[in-house]
C-alpha atoms as a PDB file:
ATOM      1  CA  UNK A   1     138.445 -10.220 -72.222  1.00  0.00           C
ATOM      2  CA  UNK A   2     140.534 -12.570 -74.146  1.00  0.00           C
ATOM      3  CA  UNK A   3     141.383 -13.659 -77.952  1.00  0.00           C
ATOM      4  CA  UNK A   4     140.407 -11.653 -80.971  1.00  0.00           C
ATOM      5  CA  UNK A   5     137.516  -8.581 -80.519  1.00  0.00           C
ATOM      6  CA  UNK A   6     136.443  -5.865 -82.638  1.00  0.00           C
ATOM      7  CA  UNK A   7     135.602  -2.370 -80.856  1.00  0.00           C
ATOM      8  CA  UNK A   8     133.875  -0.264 -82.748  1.00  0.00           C
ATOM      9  CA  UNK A   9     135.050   3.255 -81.427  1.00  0.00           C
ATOM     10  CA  UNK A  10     132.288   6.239 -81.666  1.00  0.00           C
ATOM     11  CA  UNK A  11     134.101   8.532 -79.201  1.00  0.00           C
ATOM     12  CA  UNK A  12     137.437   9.354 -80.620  1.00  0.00           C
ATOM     13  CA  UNK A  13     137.940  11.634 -77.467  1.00  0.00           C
ATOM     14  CA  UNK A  14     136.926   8.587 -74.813  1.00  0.00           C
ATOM     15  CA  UNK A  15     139.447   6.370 -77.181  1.00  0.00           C
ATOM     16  CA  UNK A  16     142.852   7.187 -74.910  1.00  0.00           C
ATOM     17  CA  UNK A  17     141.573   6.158 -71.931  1.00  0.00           C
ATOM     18  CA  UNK A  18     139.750   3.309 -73.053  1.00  0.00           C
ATOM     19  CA  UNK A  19     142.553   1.957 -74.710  1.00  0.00           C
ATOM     20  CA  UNK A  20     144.861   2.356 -72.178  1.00  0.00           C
ATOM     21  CA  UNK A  21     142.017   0.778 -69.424  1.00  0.00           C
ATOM     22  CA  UNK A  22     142.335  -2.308 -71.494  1.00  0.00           C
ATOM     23  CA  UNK A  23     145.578  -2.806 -71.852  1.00  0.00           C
ATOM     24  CA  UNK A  24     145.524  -2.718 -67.660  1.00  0.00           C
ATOM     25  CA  UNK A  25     142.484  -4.702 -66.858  1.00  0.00           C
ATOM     26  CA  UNK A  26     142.955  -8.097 -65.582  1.00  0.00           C
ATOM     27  CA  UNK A  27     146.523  -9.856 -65.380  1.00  0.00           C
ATOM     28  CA  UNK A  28     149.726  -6.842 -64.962  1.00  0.00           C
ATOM     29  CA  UNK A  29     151.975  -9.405 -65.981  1.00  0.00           C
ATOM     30  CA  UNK A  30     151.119  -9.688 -69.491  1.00  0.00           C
ATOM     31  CA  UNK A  31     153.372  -8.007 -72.044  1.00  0.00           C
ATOM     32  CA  UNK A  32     151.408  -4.648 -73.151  1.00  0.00           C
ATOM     33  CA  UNK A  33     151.338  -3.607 -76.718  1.00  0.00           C
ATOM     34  CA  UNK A  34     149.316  -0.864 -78.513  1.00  0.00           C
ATOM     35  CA  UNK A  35     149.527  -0.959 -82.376  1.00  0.00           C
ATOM     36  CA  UNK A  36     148.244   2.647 -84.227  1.00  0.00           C
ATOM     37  CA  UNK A  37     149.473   5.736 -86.134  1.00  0.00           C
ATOM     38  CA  UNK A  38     152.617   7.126 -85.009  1.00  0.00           C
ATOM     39  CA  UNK A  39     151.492  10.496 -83.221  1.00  0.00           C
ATOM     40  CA  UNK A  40     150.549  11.872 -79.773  1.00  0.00           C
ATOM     41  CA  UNK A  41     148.096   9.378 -79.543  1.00  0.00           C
ATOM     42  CA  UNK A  42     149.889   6.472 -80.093  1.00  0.00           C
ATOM     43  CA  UNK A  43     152.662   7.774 -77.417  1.00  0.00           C
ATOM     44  CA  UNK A  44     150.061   8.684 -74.883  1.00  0.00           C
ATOM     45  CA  UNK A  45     148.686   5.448 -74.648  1.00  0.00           C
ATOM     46  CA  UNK A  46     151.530   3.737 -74.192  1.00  0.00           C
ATOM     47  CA  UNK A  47     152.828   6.323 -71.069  1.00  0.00           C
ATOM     48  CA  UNK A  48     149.662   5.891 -69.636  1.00  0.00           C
ATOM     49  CA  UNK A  49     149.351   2.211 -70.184  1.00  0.00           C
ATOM     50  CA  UNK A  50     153.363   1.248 -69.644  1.00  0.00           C
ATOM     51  CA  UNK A  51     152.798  -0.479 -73.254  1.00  0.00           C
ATOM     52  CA  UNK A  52     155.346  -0.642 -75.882  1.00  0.00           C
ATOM     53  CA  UNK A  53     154.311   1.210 -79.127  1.00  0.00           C
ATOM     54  CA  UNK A  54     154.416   0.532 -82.829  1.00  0.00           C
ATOM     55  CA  UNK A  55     153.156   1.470 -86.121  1.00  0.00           C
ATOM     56  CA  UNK A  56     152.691  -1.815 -87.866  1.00  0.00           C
ATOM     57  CA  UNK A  57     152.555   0.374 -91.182  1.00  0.00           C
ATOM     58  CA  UNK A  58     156.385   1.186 -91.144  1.00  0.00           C
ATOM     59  CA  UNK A  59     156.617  -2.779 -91.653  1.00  0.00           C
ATOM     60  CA  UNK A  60     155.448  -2.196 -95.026  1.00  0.00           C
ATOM     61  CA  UNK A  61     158.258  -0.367 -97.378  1.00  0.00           C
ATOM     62  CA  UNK A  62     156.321  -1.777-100.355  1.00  0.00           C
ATOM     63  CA  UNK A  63     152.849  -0.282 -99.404  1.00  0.00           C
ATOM     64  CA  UNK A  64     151.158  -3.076-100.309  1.00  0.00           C
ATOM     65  CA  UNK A  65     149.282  -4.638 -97.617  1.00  0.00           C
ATOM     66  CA  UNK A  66     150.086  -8.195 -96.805  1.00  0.00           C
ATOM     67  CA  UNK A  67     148.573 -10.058 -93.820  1.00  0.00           C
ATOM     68  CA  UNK A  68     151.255 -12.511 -93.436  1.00  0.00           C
ATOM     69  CA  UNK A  69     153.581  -9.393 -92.501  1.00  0.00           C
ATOM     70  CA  UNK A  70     151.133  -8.593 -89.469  1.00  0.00           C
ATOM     71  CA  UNK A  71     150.849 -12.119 -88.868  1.00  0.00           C
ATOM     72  CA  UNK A  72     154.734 -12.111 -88.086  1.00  0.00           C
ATOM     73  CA  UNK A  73     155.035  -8.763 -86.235  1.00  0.00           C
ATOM     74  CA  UNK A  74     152.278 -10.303 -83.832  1.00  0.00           C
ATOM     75  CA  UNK A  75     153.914 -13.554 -84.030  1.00  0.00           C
ATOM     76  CA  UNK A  76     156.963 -12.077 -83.292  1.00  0.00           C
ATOM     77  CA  UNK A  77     155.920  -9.746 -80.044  1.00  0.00           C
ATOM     78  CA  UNK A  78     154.165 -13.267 -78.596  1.00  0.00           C
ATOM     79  CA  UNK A  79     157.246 -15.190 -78.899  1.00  0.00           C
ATOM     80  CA  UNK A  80     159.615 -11.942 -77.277  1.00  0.00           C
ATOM     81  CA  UNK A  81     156.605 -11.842 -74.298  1.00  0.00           C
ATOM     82  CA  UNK A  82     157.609 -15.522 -73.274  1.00  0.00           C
ATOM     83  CA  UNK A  83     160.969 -15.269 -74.061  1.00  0.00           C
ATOM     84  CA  UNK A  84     160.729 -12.073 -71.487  1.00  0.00           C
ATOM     85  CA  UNK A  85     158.967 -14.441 -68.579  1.00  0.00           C
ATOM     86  CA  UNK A  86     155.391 -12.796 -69.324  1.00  0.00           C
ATOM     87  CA  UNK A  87     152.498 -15.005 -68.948  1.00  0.00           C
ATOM     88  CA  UNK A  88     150.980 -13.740 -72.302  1.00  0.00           C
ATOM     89  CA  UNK A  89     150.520 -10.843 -74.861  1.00  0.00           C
ATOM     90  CA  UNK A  90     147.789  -8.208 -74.726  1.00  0.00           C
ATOM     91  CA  UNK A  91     147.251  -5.870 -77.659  1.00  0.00           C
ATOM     92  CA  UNK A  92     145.342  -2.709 -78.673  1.00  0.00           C
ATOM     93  CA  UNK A  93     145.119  -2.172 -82.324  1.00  0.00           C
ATOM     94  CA  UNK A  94     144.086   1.795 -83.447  1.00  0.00           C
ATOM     95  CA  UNK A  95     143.193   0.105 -86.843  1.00  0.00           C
ATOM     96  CA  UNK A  96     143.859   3.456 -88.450  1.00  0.00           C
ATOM     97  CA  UNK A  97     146.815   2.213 -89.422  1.00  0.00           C
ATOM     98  CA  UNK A  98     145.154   0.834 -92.184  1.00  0.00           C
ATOM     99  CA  UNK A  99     144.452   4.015 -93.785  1.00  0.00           C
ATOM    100  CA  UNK A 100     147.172   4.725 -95.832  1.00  0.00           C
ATOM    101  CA  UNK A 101     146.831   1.702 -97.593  1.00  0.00           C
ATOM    102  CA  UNK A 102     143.250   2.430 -98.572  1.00  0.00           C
ATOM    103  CA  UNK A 103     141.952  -1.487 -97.438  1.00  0.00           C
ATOM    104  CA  UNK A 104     138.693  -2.498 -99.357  1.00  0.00           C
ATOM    105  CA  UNK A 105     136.360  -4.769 -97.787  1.00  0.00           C
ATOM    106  CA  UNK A 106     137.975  -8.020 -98.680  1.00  0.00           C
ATOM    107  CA  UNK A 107     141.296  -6.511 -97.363  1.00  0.00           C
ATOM    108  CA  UNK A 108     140.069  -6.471 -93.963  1.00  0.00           C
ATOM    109  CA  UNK A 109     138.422  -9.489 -93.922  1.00  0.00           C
ATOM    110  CA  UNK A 110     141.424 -11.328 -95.358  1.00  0.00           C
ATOM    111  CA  UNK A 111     143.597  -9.444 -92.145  1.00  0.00           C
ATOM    112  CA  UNK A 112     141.573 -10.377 -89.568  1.00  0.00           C
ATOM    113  CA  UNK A 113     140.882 -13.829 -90.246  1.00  0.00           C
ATOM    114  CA  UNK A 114     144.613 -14.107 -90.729  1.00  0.00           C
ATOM    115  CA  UNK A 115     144.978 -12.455 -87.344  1.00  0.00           C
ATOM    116  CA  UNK A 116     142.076 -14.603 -85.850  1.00  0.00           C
ATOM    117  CA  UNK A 117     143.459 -17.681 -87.140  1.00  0.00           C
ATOM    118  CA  UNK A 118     147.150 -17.391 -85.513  1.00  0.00           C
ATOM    119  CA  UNK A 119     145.462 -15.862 -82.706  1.00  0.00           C
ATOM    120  CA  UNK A 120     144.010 -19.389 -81.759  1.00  0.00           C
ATOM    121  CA  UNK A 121     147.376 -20.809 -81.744  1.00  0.00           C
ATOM    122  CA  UNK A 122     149.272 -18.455 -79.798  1.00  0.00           C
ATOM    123  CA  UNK A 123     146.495 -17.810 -77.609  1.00  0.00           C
ATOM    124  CA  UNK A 124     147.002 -14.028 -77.042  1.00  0.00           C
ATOM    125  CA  UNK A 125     144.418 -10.867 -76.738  1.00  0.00           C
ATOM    126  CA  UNK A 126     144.067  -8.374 -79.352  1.00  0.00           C
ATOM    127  CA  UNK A 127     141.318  -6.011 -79.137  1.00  0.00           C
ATOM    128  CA  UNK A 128     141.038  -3.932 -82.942  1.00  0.00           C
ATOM    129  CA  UNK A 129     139.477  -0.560 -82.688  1.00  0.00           C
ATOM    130  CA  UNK A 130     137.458   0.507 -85.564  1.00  0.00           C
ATOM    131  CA  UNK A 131     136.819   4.549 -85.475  1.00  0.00           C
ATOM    132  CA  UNK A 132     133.352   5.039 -87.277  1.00  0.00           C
ATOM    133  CA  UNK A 133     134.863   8.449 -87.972  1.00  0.00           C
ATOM    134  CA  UNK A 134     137.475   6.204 -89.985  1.00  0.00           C
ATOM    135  CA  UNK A 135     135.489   3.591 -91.510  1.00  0.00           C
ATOM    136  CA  UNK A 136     132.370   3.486 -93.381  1.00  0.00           C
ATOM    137  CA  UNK A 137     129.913   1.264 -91.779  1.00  0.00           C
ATOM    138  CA  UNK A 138     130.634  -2.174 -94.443  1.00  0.00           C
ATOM    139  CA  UNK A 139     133.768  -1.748 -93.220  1.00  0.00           C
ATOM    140  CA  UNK A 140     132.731  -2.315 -89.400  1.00  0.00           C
ATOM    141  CA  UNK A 141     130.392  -4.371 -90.501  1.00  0.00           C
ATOM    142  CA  UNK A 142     132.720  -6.840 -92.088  1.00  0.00           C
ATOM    143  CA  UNK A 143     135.412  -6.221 -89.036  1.00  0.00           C
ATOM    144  CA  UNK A 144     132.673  -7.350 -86.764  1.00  0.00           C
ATOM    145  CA  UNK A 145     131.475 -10.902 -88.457  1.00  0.00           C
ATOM    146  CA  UNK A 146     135.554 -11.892 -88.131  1.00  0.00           C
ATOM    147  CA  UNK A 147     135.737 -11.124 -84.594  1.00  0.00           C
ATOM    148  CA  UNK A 148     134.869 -13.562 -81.899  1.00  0.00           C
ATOM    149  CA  UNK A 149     133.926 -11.007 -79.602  1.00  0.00           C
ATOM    150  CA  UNK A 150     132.970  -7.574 -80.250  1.00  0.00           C
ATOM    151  CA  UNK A 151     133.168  -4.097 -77.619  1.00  0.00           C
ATOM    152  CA  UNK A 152     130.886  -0.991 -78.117  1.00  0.00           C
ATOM    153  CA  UNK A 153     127.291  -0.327 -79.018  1.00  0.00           C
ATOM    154  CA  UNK A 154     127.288  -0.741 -82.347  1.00  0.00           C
ATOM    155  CA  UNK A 155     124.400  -3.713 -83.606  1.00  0.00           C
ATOM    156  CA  UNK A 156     125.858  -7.367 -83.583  1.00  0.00           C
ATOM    157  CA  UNK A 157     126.449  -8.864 -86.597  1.00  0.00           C
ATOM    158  CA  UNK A 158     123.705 -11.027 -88.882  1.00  0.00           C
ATOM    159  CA  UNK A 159     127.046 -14.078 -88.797  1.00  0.00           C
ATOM    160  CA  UNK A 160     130.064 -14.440 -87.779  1.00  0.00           C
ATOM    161  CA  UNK A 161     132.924 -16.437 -89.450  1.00  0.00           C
ATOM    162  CA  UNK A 162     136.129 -16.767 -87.017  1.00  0.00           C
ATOM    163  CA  UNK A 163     138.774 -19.596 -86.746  1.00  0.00           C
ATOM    164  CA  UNK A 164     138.178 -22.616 -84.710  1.00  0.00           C
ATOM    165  CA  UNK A 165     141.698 -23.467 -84.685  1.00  0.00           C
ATOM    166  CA  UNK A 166     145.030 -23.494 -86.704  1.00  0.00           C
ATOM    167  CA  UNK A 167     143.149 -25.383 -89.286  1.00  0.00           C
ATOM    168  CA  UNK A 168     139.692 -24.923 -88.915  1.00  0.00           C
ATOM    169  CA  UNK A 169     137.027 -22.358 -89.029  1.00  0.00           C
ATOM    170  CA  UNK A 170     133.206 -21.855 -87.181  1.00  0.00           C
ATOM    171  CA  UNK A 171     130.448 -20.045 -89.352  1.00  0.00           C
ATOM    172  CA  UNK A 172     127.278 -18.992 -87.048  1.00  0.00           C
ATOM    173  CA  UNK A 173     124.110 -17.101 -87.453  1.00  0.00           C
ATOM    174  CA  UNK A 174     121.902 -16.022 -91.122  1.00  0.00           C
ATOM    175  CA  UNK A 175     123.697 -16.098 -94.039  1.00  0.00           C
ATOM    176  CA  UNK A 176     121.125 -14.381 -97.102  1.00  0.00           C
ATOM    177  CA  UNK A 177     121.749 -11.900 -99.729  1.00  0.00           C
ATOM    178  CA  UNK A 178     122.160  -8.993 -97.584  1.00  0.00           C
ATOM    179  CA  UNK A 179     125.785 -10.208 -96.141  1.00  0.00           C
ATOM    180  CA  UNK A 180     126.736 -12.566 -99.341  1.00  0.00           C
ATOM    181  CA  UNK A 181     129.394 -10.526-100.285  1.00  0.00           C
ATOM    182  CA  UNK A 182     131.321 -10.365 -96.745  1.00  0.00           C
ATOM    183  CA  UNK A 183     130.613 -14.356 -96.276  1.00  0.00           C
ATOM    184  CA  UNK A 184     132.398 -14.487 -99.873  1.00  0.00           C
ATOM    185  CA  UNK A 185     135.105 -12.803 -98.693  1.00  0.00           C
ATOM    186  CA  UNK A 186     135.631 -14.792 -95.899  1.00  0.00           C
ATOM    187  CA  UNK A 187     135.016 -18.181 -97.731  1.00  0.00           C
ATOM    188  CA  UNK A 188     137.450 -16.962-100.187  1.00  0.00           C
ATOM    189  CA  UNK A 189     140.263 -16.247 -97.365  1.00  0.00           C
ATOM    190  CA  UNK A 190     139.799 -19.652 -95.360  1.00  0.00           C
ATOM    191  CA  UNK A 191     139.617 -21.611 -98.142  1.00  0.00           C
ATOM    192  CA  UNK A 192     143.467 -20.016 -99.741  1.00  0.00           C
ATOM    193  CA  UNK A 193     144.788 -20.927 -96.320  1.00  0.00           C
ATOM    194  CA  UNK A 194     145.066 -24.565 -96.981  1.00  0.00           C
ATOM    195  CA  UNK A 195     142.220 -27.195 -96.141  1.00  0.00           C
ATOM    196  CA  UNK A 196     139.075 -25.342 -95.099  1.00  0.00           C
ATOM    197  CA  UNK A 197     136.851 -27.468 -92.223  1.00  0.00           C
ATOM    198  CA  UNK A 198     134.055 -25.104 -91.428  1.00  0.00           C
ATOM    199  CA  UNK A 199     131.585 -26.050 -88.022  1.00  0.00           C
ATOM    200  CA  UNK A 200     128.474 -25.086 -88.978  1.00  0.00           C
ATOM    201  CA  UNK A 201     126.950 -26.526 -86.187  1.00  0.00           C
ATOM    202  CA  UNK A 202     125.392 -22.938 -84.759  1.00  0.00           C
ATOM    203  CA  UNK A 203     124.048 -21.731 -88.299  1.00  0.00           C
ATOM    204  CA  UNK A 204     120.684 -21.571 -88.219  1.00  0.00           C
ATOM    205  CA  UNK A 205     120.009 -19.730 -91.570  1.00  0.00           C
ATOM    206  CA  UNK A 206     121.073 -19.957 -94.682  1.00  0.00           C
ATOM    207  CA  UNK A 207     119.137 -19.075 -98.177  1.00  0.00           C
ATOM    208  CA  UNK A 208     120.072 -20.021-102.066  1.00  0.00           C
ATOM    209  CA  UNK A 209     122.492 -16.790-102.016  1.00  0.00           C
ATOM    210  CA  UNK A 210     124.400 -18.413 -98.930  1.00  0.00           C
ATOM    211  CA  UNK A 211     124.477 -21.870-100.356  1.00  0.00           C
ATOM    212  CA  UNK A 212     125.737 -20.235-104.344  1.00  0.00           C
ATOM    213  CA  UNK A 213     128.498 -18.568-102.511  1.00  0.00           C
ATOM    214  CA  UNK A 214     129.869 -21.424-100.688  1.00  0.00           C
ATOM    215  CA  UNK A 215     129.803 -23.104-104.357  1.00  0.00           C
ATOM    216  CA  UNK A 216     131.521 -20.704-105.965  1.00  0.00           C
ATOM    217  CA  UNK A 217     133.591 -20.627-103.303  1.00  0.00           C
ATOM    218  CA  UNK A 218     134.702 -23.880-103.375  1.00  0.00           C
ATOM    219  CA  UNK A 219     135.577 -24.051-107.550  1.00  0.00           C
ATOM    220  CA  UNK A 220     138.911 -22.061-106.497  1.00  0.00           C
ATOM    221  CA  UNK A 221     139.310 -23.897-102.774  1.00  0.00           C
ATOM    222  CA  UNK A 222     142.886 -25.900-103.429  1.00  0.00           C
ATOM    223  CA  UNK A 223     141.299 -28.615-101.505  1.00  0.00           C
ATOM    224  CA  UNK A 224     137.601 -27.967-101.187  1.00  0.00           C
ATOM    225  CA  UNK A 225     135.079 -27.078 -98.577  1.00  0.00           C
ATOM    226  CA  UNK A 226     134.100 -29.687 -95.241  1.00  0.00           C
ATOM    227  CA  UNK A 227     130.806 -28.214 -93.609  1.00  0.00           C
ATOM    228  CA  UNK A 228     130.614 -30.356 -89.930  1.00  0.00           C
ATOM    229  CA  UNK A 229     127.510 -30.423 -88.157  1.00  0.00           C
ATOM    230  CA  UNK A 230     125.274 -29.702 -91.353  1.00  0.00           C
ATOM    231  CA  UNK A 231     122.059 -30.097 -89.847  1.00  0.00           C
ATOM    232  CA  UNK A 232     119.137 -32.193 -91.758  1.00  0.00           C
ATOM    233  CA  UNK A 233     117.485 -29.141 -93.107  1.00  0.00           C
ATOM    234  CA  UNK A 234     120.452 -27.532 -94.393  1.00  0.00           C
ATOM    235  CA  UNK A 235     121.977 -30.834 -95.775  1.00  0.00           C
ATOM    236  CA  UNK A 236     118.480 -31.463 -98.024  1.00  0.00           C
ATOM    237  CA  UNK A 237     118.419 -28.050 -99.672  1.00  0.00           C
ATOM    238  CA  UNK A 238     121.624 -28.354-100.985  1.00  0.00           C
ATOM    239  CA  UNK A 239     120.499 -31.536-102.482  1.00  0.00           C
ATOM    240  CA  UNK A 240     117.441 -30.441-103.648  1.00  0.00           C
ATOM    241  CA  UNK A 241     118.784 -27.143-105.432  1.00  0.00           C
ATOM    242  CA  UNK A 242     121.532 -29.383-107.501  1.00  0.00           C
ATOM    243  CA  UNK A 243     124.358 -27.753-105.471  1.00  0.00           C
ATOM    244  CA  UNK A 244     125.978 -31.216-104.573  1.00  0.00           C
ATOM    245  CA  UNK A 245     126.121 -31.822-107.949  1.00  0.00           C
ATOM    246  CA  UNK A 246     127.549 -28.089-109.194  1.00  0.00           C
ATOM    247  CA  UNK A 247     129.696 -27.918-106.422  1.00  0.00           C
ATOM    248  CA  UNK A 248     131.097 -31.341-105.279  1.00  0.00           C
ATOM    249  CA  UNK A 249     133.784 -30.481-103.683  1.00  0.00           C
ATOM    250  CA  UNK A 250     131.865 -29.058-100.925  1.00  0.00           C
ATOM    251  CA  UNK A 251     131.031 -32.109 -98.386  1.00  0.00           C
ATOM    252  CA  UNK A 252     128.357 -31.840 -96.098  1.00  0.00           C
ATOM    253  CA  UNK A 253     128.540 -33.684 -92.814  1.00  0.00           C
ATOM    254  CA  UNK A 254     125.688 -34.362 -90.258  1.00  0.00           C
ATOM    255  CA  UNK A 255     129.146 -35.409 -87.813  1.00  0.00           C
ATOM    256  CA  UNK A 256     129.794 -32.552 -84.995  1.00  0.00           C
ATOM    257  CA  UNK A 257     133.546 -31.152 -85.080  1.00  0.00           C
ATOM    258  CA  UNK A 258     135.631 -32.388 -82.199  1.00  0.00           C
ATOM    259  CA  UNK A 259     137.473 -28.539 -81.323  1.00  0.00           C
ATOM    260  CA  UNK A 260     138.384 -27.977 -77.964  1.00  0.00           C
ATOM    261  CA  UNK A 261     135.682 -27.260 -75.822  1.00  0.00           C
ATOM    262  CA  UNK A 262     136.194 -23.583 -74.665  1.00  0.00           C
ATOM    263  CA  UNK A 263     137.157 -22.325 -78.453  1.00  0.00           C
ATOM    264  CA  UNK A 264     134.228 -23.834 -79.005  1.00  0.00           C
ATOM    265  CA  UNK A 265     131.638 -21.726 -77.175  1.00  0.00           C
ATOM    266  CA  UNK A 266     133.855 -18.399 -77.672  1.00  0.00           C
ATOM    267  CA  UNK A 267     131.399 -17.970 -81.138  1.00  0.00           C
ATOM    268  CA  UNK A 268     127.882 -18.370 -79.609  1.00  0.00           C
ATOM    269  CA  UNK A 269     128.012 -14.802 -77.801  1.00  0.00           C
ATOM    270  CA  UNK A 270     128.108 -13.175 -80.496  1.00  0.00           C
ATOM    271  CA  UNK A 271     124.240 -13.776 -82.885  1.00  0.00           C
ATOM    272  CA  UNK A 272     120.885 -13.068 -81.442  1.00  0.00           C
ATOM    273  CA  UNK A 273     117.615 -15.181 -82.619  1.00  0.00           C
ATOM    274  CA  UNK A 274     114.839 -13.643 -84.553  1.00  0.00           C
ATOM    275  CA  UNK A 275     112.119 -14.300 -86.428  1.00  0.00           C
ATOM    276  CA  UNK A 276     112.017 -13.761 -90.236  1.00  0.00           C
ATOM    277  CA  UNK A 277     111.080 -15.058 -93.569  1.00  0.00           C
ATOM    278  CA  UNK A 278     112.941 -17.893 -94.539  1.00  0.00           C
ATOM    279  CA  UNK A 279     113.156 -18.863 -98.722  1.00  0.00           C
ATOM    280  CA  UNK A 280     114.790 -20.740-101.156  1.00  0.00           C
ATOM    281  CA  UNK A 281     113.204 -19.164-103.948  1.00  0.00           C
ATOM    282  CA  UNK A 282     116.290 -17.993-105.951  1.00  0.00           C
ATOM    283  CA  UNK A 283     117.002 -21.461-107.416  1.00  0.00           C
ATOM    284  CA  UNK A 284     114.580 -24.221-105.391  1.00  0.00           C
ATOM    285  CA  UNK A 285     111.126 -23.585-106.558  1.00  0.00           C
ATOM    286  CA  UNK A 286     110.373 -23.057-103.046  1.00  0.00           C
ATOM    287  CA  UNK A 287     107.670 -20.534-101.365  1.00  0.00           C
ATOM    288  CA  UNK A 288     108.875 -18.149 -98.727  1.00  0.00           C
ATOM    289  CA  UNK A 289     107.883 -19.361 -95.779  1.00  0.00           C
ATOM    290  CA  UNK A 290     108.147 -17.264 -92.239  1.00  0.00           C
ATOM    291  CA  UNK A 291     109.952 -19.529 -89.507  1.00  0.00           C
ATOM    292  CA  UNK A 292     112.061 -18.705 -86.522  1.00  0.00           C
ATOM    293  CA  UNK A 293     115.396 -18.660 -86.851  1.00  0.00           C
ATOM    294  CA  UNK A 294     116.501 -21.510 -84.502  1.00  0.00           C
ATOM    295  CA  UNK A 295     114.480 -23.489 -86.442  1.00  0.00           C
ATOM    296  CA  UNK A 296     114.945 -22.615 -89.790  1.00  0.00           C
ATOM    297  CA  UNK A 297     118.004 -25.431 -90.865  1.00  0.00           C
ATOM    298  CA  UNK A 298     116.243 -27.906 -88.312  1.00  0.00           C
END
């Protein structure tokens, strides 16, 4: 496994193991982290695993939680791995961590796609467990649709919404009421981070929920919202429910993004097809129609 992946844990008593099985699979001469709680836990994974431990928490004097922080502790234990003649960084994050700071939804989603974002550049593996006994399931829910890759049994998610590259983002899967507020979230966080280039070339639903969002989205983007590889379907709704004209800062292209070829396929593991009722009926004066899914933005 490499990159960014959720696991969603369900056995807290498997977890030590586990953790410490991933932090050995595959290359021994990467530089071994695990991130958690300080506790017994923490310190037996990191005997068992060789790993150096820390509690990104203590980073925080303020108790305000602040992804850029993160950002430069992970930074930070990349740049010492080199430095240290490792060939990369592996990490195992006990996101209870989190807990004390009582992270809403958004929170989350903000860290991650932070995380997933610098992850691209530095090209390291961090694996962030999730304990179900720990979160509710929005939580895991949202956790899951920033993460490229995902461990465990839990369901996949209905989209996923990772980075691309430094500067650019990939949005795949349904988008519809059901998940508007997480795909807010999201659109809100890439779209503070400076220009926001989404490839939308593997989204294969999206109803008049989806397409409001990524309007309002885009009224507080600094530089508005690029969708590449808009597909012919998806590009004539928007014109037909007056969103290029509420929201013109959001450009549609039909062009497909140019990212490098292996990020590129990283996001297509990750949303199964399926068959379901497609409409546009909140705002197009459309009938619901039933379609398959691969077919619905065609």
């Amino acid at each position: 496994m490499s990159g960014h992946a959720c696991w969603v844990v369900d056995d807290p008593a498997d977890y030590v193991k586990s953790a410490a099985d991933l932090l050995t699979e595959g290359t021994r001469i990467d530089h071994k982290v695990v991130f958690g709680p300080r506790g017994d836990v923490l310190d037996e994974i990191a005997a068992v695993a060789g790993a150096t431990a820390f509690d990104p928490a203590t980073a925080y004097p303020s108790g305000k939680l602040d992804p850029v922080i993160m950002c430069g502790i992970l930074r930070s234990y990349a740049v010492r791995a080199r430095e240290d003649g490792y060939s990369g960084l592996r990490v195992v994050a006990d996101m209870d961590w989190l807990l004390p700071f009582r992270p809403q939804m958004a929170q989350i989603i903000s860290l991650e796609l932070q995380l997933d974002r610098l992850i691209a550049e530095l090209d390291v593996t961090l694996v962030c467990a999730y304990r179900t006994s720990s979160f509710n399931t929005a939580a895991i829910i949202a956790a899951l649709t920033v993460h490229s890759a995902q461990r465990g049994g839990h369901p996949l998610p209905q989209f996923r919404f990772t980075a691309a590259g430094p500067q650019s983002w990939r949005l795949s899967g349904e988008i519809d009421l059901r998940v508007s507020d997480i795909f807010l979230a999201a659109l809100g966080t890439a779209a503070s981070l400076g220009e926001c280039v989404i490839d939308v070339s593997g989204l294969r639903f999206v109803d008049v929920s989806g397409m409001r969002t990524l309007a309002v989205a885009s009224w507080t983007a600094a530089s508005g919202i690029r969708l590449l590889g808009a597909s012919h379907g998806l590009r004539r709704l928007w014109d037909l429910c007056g969103f290029a004209q509420a929201a013109p800062l959001v450009q549609l292209s039909p062009l497909a993004p140019h990212w490098d070829a292996a990020m590129a396929s990283a996001d297509r593991r990750g949303c199964p097809g399926k068959t379901r009722a497609s409409t546009a009926s909140s705002g197009c004066g459309m009938r619901p129609r039933l379609t398959t899914s691969t077919s619905s933005l065609a």
